[in-house]
Protein backbone atom coordinates (compact mmCIF):
# COMPACT_ATOMS: atom_id res chain seq x y z
CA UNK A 1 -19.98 3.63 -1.38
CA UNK A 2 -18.34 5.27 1.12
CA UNK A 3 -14.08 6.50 0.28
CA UNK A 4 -11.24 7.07 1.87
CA UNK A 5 -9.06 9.02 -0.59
CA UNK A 6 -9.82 10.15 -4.11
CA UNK A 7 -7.76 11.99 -6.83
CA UNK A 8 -9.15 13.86 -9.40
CA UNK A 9 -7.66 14.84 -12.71
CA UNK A 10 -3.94 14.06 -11.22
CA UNK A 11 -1.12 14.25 -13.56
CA UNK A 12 2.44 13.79 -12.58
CA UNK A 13 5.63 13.96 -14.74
CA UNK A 14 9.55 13.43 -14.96
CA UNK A 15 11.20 15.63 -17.28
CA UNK A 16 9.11 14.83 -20.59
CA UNK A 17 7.58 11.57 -19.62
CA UNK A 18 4.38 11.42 -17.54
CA UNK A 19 3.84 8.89 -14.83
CA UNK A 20 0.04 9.90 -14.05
CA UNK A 21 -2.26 11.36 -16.88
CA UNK A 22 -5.36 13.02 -16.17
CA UNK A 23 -6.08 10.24 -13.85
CA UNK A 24 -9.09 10.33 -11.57
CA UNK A 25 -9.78 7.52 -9.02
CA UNK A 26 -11.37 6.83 -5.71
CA UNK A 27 -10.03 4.47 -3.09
CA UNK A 28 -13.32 3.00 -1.03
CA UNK A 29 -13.11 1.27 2.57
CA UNK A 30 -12.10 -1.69 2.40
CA UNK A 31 -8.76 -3.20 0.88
CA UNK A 32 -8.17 -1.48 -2.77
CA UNK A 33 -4.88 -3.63 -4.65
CA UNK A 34 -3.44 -1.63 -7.12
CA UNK A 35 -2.10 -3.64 -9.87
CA UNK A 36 -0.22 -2.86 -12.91
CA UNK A 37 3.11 -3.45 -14.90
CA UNK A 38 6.79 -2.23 -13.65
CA UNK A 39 6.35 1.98 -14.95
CA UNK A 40 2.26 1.89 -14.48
CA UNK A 41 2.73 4.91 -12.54
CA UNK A 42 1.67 2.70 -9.01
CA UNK A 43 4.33 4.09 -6.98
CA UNK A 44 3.84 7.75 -7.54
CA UNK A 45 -0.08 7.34 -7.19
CA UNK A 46 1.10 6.21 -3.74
CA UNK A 47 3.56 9.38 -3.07
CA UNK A 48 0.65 11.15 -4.28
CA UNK A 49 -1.90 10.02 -1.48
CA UNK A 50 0.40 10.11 1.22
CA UNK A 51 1.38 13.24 0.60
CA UNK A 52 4.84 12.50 -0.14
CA UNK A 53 4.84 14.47 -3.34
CA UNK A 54 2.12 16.70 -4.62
CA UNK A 55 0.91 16.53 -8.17
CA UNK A 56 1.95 18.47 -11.12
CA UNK A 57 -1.76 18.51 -11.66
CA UNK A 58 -5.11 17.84 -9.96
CA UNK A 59 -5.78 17.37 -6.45
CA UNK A 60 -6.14 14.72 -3.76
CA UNK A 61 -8.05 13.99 -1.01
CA UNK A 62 -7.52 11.47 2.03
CA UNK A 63 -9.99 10.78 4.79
CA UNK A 64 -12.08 14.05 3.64
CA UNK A 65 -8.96 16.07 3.77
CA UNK A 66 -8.12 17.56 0.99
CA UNK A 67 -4.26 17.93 0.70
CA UNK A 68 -3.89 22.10 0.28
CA UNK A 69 -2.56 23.10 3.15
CA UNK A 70 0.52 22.28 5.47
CA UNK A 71 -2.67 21.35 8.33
CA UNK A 72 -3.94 19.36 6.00
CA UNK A 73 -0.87 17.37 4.81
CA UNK A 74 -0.38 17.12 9.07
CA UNK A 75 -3.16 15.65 9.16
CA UNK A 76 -3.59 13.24 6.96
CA UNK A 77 -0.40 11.87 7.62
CA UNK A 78 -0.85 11.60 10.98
CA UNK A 79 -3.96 9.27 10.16
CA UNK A 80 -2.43 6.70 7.37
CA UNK A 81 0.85 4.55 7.56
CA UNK A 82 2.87 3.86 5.10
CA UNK A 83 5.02 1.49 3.59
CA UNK A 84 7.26 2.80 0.52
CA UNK A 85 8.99 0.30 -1.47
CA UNK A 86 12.38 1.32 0.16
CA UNK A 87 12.68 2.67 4.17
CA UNK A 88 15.08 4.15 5.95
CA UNK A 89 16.71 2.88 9.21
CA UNK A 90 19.51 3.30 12.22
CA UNK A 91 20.66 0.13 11.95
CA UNK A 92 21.90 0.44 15.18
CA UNK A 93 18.10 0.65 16.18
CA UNK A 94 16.42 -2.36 17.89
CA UNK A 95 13.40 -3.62 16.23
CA UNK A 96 11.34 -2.12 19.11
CA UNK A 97 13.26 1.26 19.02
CA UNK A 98 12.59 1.39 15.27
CA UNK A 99 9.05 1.03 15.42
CA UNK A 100 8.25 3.06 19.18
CA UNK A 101 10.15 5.88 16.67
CA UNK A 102 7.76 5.75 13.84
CA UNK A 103 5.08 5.74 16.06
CA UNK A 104 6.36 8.77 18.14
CA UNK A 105 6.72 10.31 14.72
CA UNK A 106 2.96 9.76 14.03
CA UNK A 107 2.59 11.21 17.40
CA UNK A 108 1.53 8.47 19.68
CA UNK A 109 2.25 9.76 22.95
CA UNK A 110 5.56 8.57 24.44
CA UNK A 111 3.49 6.39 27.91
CA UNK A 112 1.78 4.30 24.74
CA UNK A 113 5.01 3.72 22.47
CA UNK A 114 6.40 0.35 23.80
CA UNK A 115 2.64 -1.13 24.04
CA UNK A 116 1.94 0.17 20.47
CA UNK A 117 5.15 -1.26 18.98
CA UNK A 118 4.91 -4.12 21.14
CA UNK A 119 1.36 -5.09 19.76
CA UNK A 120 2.48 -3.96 15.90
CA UNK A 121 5.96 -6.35 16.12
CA UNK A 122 3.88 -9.21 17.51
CA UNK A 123 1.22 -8.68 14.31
CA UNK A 124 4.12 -9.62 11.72
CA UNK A 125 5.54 -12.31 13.78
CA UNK A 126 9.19 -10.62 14.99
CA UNK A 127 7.96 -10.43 18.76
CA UNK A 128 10.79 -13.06 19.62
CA UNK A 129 13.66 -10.88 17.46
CA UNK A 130 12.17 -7.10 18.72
CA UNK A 131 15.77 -6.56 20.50
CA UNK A 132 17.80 -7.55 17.80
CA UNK A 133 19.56 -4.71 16.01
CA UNK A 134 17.78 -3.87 12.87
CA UNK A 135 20.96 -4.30 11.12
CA UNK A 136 20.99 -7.64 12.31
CA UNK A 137 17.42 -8.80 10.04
CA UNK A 138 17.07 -10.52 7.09
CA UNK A 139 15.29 -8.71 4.22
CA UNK A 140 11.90 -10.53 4.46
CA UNK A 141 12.66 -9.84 8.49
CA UNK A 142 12.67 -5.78 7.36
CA UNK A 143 10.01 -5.97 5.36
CA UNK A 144 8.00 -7.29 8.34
CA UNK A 145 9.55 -4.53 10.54
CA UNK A 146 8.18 -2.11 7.42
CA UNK A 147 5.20 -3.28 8.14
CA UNK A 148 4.90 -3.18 12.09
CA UNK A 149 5.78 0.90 11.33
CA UNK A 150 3.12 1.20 9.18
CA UNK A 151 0.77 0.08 11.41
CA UNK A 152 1.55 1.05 14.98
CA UNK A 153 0.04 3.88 15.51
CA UNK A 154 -3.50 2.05 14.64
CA UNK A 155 -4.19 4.31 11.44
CA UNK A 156 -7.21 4.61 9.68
CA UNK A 157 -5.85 4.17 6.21
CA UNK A 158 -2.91 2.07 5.61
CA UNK A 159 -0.82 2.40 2.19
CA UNK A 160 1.53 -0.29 1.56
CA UNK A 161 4.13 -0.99 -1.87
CA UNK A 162 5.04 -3.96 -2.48
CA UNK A 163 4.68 -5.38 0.82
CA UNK A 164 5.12 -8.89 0.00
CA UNK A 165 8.34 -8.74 -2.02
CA UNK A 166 11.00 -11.10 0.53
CA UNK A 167 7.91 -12.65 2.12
CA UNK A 168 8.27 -16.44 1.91
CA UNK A 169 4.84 -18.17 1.26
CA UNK A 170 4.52 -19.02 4.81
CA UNK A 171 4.61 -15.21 5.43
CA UNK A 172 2.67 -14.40 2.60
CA UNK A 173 -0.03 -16.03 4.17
CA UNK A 174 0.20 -14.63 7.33
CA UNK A 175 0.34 -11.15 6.15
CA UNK A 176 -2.66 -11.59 3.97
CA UNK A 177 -4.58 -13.18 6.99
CA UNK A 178 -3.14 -9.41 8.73
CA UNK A 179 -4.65 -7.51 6.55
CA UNK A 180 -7.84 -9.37 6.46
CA UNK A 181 -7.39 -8.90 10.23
CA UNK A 182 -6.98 -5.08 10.39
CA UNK A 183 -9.86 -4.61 8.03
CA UNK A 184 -12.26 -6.21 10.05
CA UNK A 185 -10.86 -4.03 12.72
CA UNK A 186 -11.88 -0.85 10.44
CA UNK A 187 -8.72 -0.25 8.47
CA UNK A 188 -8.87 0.35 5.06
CA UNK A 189 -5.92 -0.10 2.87
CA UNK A 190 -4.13 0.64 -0.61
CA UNK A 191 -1.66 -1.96 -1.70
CA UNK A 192 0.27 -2.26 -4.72
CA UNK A 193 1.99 -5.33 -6.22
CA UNK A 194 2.37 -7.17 -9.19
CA UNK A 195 1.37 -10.54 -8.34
CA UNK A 196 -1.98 -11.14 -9.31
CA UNK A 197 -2.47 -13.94 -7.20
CA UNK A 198 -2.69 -12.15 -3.78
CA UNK A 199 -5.66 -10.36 -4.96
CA UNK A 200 -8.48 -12.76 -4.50
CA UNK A 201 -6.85 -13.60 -0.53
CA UNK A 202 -7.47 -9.82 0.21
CA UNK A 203 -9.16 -7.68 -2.28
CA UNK A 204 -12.62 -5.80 -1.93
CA UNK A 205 -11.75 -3.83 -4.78
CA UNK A 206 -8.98 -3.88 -7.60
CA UNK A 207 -7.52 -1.02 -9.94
CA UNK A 208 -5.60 -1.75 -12.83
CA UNK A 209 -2.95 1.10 -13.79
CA UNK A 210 -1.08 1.16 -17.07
CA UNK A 211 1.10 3.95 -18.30
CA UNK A 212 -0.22 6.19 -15.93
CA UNK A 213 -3.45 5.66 -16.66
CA UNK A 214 -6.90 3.46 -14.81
CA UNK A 215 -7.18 0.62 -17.18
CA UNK A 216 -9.49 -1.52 -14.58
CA UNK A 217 -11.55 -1.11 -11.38
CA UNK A 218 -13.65 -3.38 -9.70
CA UNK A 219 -14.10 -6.39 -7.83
CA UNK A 220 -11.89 -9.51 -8.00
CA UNK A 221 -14.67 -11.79 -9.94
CA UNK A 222 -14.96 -8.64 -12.37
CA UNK A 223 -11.24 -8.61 -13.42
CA UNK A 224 -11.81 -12.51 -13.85
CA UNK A 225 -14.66 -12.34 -16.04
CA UNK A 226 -12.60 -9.85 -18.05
CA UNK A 227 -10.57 -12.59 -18.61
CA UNK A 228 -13.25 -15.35 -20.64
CA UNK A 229 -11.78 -14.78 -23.82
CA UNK A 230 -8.26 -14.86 -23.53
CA UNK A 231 -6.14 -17.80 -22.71
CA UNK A 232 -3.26 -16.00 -21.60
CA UNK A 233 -2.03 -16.49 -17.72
CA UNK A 234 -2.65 -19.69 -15.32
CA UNK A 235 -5.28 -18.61 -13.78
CA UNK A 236 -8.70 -16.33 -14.24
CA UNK A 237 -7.65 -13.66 -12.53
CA UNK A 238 -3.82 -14.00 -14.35
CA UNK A 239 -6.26 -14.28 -17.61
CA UNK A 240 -8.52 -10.91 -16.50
CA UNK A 241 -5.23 -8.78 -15.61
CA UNK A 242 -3.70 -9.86 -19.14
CA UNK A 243 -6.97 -8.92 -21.09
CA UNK A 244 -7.54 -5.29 -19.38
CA UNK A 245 -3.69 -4.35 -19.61
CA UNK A 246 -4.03 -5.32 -23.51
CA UNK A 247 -1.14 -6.73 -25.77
CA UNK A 248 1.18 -3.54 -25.53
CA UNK A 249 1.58 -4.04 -21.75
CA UNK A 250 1.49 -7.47 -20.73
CA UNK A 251 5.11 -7.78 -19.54
């Protein structure tokens, strides 16, 4: 099985309470979902791997790079997008400014920056609004925009959080049919949400987190199998996610 990022013994804390413990995981090509309860520790795995924030312990490595160095760190985040939960923006910024700067910032020369924001806006659907200020959007319109940064610059490893919070379904489906998309086009990804249901649209593999900790990985029909004996959640894989999280973290 071939990776794109692994961590090995990572541990992360604030103050006395540890988000990560002793966690060791690897991401594989493909589209990973990272699942888990509000506090699982899914957004500082993420910080972790893009090299936002470096672990109080263990170490990480992304696209055979291991993060050590400040060429390293360049590196590595020159080759993944991301989407945090939260982003920044001029909102005095057009749509197409926005995203020509995020690419420029991942250091897509400035002759390519309108064609690779062009082709990014038009892959979440905003091509007719890409002059509108960004102040201007609605939130499932910015989320979209998040998205069009992320992937502009055509990165090897895309790491997304929460992407589809603000989507409406219509959307939803559209950005799972993106990511399917990219994928085939040899992208792999790492997203994490909590809803359970947009794993079997675009999951090769699933991991679990709960208090900090890998609860779950596998496939999709894995996590439902996990889920024979219990008859709590709608569906399967609802039923699997309940089962591996266990009765303390269900919630």
């Amino acid at each position: 099985m071939q990776v794109v990022a692994t961590g090995a013994d990572l541990g992360q804390r604030y103050g006395r309470i540890w988000a990560l413990q002793n966690l060791t995981i690897e991401i594989p090509t493909g589209v990973t979902v990272l699942l888990g309860p509000n506090g699982a520790g899914k957004t500082t795995l993420l910080d972790i791997v893009v090299t936002l924030r470096p672990p109080a312990a263990g170490a990480v490595s992304v696209l055979g790079v291991p993060a050590t160095t400040g060429s390293d760190v360049r590196e590595i985040r020159r080759r993944t997008g991301y989407l945090p939960q939260h982003f920044g923006y001029y909102r005095s910024f057009t749509l197409q400014e926005f995203v020509e700067y995020a690419a420029w910032l991942k250091g897509v020369p400035s002759r390519n920056l309108s064609a690779a924001a062009t082709d990014a806006i038009a892959r979440v659907d905003l091509a007719a609004r890409s002059r509108s200020k960004m102040g201007a959007l609605s939130g499932g319109m910015l989320r979209r925009a998040g998205i069009a940064q992320a992937i502009a610059h055509r990165p090897e490893f895309v790491v997304l959080d929460e992407p589809a919070v603000g989507l409406d379904p219509t959307q939803r489906i559209r950005f799972r049919a993106l990511i399917r998309q990219l994928a085939a086009d040899g992208a792999s990804f790492l997203v994490s949400t909590h809803m359970v249901e947009d794993v079997r649209a675009t999951a090769d593999h699933v991991v679990v987190l709960s208090d900090g900790r890998a609860v779950f990985t596998g496939t999709s029909d894995e996590l439902e199998q996990r889920g024979s004996d219990t008859d709590l959640g709608d569906t399967s894989l609802e039923r699997g996610y309940s089962n591996v999280l266990g009765p303390s973290r269900r919630t």
